[in-house]
Protein backbone atom coordinates (compact mmCIF):
# COMPACT_ATOMS: atom_id res chain seq x y z
CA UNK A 1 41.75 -150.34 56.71
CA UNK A 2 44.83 -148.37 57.39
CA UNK A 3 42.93 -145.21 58.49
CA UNK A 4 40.80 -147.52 60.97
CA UNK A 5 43.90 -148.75 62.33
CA UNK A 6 45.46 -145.34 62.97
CA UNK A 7 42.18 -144.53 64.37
CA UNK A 8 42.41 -147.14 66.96
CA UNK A 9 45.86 -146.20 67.88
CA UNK A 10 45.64 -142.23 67.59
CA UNK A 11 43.68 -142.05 71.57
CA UNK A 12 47.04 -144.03 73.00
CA UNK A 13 49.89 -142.83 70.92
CA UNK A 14 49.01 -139.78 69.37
CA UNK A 15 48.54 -138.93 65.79
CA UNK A 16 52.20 -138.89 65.19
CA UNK A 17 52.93 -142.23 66.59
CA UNK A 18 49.45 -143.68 64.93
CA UNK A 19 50.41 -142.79 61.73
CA UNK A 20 53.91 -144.74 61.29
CA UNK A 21 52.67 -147.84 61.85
CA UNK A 22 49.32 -147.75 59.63
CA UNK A 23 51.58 -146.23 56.98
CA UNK A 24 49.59 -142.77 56.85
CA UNK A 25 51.86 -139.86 55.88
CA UNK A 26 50.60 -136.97 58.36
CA UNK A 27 50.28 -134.19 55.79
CA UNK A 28 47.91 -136.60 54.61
CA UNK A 29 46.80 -137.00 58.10
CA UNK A 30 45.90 -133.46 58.32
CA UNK A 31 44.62 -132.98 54.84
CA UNK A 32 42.03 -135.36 55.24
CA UNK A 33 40.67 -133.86 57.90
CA UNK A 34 40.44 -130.50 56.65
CA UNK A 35 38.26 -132.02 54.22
CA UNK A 36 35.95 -133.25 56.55
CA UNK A 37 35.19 -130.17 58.14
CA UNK A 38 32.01 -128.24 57.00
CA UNK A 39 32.12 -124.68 56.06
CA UNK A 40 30.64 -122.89 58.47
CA UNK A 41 27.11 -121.57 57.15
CA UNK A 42 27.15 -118.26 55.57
CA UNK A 43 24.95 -115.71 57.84
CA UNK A 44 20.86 -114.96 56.64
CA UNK A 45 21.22 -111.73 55.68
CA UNK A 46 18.04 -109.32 56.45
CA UNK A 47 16.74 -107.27 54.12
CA UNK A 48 17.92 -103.64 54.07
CA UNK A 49 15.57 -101.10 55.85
CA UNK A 50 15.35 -99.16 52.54
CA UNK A 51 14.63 -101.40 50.70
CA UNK A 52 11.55 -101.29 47.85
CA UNK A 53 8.89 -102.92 48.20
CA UNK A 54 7.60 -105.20 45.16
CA UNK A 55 4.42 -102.85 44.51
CA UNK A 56 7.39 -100.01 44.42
CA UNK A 57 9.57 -101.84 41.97
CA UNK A 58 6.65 -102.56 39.69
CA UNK A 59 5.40 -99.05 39.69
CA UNK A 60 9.10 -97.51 38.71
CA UNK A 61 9.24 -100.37 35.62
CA UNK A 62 5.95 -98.84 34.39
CA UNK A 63 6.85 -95.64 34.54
CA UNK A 64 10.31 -96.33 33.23
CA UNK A 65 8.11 -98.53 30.16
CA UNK A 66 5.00 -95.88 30.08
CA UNK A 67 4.41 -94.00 26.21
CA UNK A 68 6.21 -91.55 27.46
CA UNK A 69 9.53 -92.48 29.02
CA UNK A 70 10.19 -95.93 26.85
CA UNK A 71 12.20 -94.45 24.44
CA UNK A 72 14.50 -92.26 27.12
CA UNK A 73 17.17 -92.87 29.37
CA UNK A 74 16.72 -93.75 32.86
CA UNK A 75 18.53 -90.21 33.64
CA UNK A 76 15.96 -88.20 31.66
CA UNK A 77 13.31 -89.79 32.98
CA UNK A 78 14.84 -89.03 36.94
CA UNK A 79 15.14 -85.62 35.32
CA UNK A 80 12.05 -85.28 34.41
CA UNK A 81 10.05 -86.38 37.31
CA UNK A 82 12.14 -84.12 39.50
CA UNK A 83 11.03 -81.27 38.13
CA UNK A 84 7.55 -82.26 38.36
CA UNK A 85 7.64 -82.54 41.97
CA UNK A 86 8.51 -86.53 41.84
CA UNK A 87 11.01 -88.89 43.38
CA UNK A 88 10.66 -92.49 42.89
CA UNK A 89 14.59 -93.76 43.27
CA UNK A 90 18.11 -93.19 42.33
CA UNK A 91 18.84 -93.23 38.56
CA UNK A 92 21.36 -96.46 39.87
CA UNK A 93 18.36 -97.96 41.20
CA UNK A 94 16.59 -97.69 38.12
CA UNK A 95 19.40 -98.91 35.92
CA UNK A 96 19.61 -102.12 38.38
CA UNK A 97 15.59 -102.83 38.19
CA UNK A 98 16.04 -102.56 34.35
CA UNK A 99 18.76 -104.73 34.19
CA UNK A 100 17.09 -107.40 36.17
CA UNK A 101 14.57 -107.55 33.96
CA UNK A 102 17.13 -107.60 30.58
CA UNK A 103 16.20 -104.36 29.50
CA UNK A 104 19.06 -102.24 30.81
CA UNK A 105 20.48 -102.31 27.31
CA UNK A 106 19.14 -99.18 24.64
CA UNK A 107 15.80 -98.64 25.28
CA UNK A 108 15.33 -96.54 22.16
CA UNK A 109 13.56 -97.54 18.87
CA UNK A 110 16.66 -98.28 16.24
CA UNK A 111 16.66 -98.03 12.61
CA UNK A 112 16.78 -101.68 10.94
CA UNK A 113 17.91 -102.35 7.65
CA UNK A 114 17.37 -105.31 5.49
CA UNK A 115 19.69 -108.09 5.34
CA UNK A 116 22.04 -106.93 1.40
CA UNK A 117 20.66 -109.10 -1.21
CA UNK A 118 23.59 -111.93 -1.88
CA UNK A 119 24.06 -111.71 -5.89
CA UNK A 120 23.72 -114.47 -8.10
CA UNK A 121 25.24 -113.82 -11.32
CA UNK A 122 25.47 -116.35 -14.33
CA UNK A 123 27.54 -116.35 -17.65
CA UNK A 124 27.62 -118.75 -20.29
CA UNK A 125 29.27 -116.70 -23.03
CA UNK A 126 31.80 -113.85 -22.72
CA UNK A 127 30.85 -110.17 -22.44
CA UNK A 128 27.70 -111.86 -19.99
CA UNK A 129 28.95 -110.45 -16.96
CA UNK A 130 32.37 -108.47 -15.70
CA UNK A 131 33.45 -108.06 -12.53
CA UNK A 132 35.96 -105.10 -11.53
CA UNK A 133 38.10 -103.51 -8.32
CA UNK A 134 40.72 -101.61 -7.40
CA UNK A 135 43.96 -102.89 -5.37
CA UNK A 136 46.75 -100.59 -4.18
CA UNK A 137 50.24 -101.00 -5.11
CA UNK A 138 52.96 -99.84 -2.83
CA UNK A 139 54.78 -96.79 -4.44
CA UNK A 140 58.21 -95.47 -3.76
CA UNK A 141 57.50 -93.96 -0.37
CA UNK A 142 55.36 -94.42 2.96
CA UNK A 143 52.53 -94.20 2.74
CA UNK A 144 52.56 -94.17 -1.28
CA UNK A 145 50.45 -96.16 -2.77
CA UNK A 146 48.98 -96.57 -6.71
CA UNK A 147 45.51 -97.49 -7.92
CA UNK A 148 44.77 -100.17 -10.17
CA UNK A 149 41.60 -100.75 -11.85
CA UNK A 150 41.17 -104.54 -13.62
CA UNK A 151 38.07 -104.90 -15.55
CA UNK A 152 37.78 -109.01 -16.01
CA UNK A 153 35.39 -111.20 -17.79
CA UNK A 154 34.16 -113.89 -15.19
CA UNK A 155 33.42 -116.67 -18.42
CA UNK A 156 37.12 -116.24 -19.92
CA UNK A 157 38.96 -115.01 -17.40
CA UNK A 158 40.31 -112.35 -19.79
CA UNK A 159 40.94 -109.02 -18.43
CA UNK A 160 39.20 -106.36 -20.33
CA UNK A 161 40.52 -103.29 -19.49
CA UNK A 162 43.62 -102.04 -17.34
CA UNK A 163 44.32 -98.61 -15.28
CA UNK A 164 46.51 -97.04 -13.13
CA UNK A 165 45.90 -94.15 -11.29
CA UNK A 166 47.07 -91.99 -8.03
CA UNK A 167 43.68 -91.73 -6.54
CA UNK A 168 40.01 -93.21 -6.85
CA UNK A 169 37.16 -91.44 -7.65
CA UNK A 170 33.26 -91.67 -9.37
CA UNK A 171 34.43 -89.46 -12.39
CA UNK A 172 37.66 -91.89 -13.31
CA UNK A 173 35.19 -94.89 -12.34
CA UNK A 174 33.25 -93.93 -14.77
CA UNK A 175 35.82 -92.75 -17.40
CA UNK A 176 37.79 -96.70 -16.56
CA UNK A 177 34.25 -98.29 -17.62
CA UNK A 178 33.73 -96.07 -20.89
CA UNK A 179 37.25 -97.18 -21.40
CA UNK A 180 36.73 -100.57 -20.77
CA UNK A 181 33.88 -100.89 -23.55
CA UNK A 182 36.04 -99.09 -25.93
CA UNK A 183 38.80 -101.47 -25.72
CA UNK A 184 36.55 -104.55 -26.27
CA UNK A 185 35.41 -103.17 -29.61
CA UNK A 186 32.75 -101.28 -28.08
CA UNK A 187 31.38 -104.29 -26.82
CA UNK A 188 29.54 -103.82 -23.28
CA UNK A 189 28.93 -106.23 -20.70
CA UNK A 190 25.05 -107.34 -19.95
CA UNK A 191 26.19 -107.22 -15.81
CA UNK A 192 28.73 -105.20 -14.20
CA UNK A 193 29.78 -106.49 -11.01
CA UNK A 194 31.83 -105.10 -7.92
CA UNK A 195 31.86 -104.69 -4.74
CA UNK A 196 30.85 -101.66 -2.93
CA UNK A 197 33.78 -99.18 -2.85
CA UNK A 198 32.74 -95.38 -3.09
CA UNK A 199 33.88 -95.42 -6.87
CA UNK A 200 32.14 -98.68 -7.48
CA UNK A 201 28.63 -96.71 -5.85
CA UNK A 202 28.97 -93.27 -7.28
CA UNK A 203 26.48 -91.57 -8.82
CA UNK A 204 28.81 -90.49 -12.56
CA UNK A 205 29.22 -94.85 -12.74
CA UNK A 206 25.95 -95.11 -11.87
CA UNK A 207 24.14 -92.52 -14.31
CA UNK A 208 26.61 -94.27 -16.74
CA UNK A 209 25.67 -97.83 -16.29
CA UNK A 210 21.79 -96.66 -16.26
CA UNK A 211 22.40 -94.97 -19.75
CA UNK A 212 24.36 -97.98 -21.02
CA UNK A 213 21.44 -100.20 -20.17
CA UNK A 214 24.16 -102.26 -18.07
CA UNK A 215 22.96 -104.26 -15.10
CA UNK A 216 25.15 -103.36 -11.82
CA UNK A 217 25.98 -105.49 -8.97
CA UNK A 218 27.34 -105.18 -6.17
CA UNK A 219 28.57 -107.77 -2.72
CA UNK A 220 27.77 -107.49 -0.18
CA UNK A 221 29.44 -105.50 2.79
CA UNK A 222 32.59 -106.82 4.02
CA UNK A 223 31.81 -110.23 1.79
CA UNK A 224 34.73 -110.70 -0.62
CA UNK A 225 33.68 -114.19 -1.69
CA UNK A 226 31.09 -112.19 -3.46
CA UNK A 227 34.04 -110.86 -6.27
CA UNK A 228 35.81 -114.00 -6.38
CA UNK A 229 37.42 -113.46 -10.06
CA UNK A 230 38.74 -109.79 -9.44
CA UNK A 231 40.18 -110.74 -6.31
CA UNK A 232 42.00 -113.69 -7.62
CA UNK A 233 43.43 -111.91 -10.41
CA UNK A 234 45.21 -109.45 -7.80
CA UNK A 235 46.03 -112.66 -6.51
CA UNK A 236 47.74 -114.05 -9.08
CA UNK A 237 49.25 -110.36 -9.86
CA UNK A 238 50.77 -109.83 -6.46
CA UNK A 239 52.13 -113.63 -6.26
CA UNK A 240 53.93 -113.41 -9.66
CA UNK A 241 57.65 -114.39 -9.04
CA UNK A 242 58.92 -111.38 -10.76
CA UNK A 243 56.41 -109.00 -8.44
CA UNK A 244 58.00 -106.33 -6.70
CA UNK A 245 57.60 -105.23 -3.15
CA UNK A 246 57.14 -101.43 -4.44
CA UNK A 247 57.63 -99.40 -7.35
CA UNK A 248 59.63 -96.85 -7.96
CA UNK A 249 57.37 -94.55 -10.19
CA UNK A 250 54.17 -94.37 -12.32
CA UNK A 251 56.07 -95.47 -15.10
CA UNK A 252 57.57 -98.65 -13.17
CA UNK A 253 53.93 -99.81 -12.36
CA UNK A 254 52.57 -98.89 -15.83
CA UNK A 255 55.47 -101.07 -17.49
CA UNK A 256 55.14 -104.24 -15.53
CA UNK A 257 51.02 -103.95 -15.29
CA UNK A 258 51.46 -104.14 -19.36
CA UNK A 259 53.92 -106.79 -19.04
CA UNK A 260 51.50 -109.16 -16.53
CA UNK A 261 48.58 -108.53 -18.40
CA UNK A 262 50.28 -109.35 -21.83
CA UNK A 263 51.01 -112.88 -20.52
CA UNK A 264 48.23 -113.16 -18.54
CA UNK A 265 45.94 -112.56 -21.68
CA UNK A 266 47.79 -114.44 -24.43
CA UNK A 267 50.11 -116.82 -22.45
CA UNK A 268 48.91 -118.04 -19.18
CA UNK A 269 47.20 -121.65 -19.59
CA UNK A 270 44.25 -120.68 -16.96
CA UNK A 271 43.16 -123.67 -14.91
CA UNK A 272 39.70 -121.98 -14.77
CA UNK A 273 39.03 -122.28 -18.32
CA UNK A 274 40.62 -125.68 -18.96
CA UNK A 275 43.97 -124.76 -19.47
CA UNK A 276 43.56 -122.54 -22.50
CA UNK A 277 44.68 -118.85 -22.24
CA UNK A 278 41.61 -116.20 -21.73
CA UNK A 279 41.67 -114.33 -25.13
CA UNK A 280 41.31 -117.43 -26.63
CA UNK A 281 37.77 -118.43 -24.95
CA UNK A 282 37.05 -114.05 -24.86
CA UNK A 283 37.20 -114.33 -28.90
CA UNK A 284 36.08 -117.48 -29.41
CA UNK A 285 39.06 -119.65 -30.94
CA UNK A 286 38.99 -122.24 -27.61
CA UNK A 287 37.02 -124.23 -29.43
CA UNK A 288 39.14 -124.85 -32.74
CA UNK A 289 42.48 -125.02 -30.58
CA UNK A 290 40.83 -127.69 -28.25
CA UNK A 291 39.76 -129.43 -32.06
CA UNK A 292 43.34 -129.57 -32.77
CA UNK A 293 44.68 -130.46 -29.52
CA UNK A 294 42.50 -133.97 -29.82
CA UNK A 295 43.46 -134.40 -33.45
CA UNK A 296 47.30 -134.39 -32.00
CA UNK A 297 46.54 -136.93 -28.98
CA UNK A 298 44.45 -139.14 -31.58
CA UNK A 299 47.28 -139.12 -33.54
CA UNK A 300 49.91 -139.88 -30.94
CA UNK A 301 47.84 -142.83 -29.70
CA UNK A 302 47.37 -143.85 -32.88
CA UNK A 303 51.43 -144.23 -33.60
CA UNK A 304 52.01 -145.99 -30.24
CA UNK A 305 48.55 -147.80 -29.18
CA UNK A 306 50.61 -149.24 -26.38
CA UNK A 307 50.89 -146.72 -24.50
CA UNK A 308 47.29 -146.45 -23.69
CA UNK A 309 44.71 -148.85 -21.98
CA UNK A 310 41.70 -146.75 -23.29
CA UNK A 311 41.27 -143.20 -25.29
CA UNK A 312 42.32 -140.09 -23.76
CA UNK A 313 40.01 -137.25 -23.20
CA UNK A 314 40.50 -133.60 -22.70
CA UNK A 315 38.88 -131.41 -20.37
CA UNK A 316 35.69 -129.89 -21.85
CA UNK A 317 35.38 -126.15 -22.07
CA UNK A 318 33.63 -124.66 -19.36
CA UNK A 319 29.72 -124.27 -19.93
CA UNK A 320 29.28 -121.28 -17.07
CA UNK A 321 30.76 -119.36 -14.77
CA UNK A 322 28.87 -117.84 -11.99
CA UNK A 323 29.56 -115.83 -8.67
CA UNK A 324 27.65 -117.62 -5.77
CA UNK A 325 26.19 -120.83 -7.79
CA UNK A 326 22.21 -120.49 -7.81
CA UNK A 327 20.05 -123.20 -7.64
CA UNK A 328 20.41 -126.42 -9.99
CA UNK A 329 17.30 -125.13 -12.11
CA UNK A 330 19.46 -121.88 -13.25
CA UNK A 331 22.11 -123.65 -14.07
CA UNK A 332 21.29 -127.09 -15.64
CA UNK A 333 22.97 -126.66 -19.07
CA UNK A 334 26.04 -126.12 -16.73
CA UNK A 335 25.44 -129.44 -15.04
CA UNK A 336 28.53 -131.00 -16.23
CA UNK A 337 30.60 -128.73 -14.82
CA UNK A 338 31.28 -129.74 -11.13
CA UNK A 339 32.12 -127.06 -8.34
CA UNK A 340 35.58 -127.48 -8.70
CA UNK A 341 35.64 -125.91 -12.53
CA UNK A 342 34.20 -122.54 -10.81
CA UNK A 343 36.22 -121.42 -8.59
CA UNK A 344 37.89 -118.11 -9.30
CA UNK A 345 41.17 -119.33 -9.27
């Protein structure tokens, strides 16, 4: 209503004397009618004089897609029928027909490779499968850094085998596993696992593992969900309170690696394996100790029935331990154990 009355007015007073009355701010005024007004219509352009024809265009793709240019460039193709004696277009024009038609992209056949098999390892017992890699600790200097190797059992959660070296290599891969075996009694895993560092892949590990009769495994690339356990060990190694930034020497690593692993062995309650410590479940003594632990609540509840509203239960040892769960089928006598009991950590 307002703009119909400053309509009315606008051929007598003007716009500036129209709008005061009907309350219209001019800006507004203006604004509005800038709206209104079409964009003027954008000229038909004519087709260049030069340009192809669509029998031309489709004559160049064939060419460019024959047996014998598909799998080379658009410029060795121009190359190539210039010598002969023949022009069709520019090498830009032959790039922009391409691309029109998606194929501007490489036009030569590439190598494929399958898709890495994602492993599926199971343990129900120690000494079933071990899983090992190498982390660098920060040495004394820039660019300084140490090697250490952790060999762990994926069921217990008990670390095998330690190293530390200045360097990675096949040859001390394969020395750290012979190593490994000899400090669990000569006892060798049924399944190696890691993930695919150059020591982890060498040929000396390999040749090992083959005369062993050990199973390898290996995650896949750039996948470090695939070596769950190792890589929360390093966790829980580099997030110890008493951790240092860097170390001074190979002796300062070498003392506080046997330190860690000491209590990590024989005195850390593991959450993984129910709260008992890994050599315990590696040697097989979880069992009694989680015997004696219910004989001591039975007997507490049994001096002061008050305090509890029904009987107590302790967590069950764990049945399995797996890296990437497999189907229910593999792992029904694991069943009980919900998703939560496996992670690494």
């Amino acid at each position: 209503m307002r703009e119909d009355t400053r309509t009315q007015l606008e051929p007598h007073t003007g716009i500036k004397e129209s709008c005061r009355p009907s309350g219209i701010n001019r800006s507004t005024h203006y604004r509005n009618r800038n709206r209104k007004q079409t964009a003027p219509e954008e000229p038909v352009r004519t087709p260049p004089p030069n340009r192809l024809e669509t029998e031309e265009r489709e004559h160049i793709i064939e060419v460019l897609n024959s047996a014998r240019f598909r799998d080379k460039a658009p410029r060795q193709v121009w190359a190539a029928l210039l010598d002969e004696g023949t022009y069709l277009c520019s090498i830009s024009t032959m790039y922009r027909l391409l691309r029109e038609r998606g194929q501007s992209r490489e036009r030569r056949a590439q190598a494929t490779h399958p898709p890495k098999t994602k492993p599926h390892l199971v343990a129900h017992a120690p000494n079933q499968v071990w899983s090992w890699d190498i982390t660098k600790l920060r040495g004394p200097g820039p660019g300084k850094f140490f090697d250490l190797y952790v060999m762990i059992d994926i069921y217990s959660r008990y670390v095998v085998h330690w190293e530390v070296h200045t360097s990675e290599s096949g040859r001390m891969a394969r020395e750290f596993v012979e190593n490994c075996i000899r400090a669990n009694g000569g006892i060798a895993a049924e399944t190696i696992h890691s993930d695919r560092g150059t020591a982890m892949t060498s040929l000396p590990l390999a040749e090992l593992l083959s005369m062993l009769g050990i199973a390898k495994s290996h995650s896949r690339p750039k996948t470090s969900n695939d070596n769950p356990y190792s890589e929360a060990a390093f966790k829980t190694l580099k997030y110890c309170p008493v951790f240092p930034g860097r170390f001074g020497s190979f002796q300062d690593v070498r003392r506080f690696c046997r330190s860690f692993f000491e209590y990590y062995n024989h005195e850390h309650y593991h959450s993984g394996v129910d709260l008992h410590t890994p050599f315990t479940v590696h040697i097989g003594t979880a069992h009694a100790i989680q015997h004696k632990r219910a004989e001591a609540i039975e007997a507490f509840r049994a001096a002061n029935p008050q305090r509890f509203t029904r009987r107590p239960a302790l967590p069950g040892l764990p049945e399995a331990a797996w890296i990437n769960q497999p189907d229910e089928a593999e792992t029904a006598p694991a069943a009980r154990q919900g998703s939560d009991l496996r992670e690494a950590a």
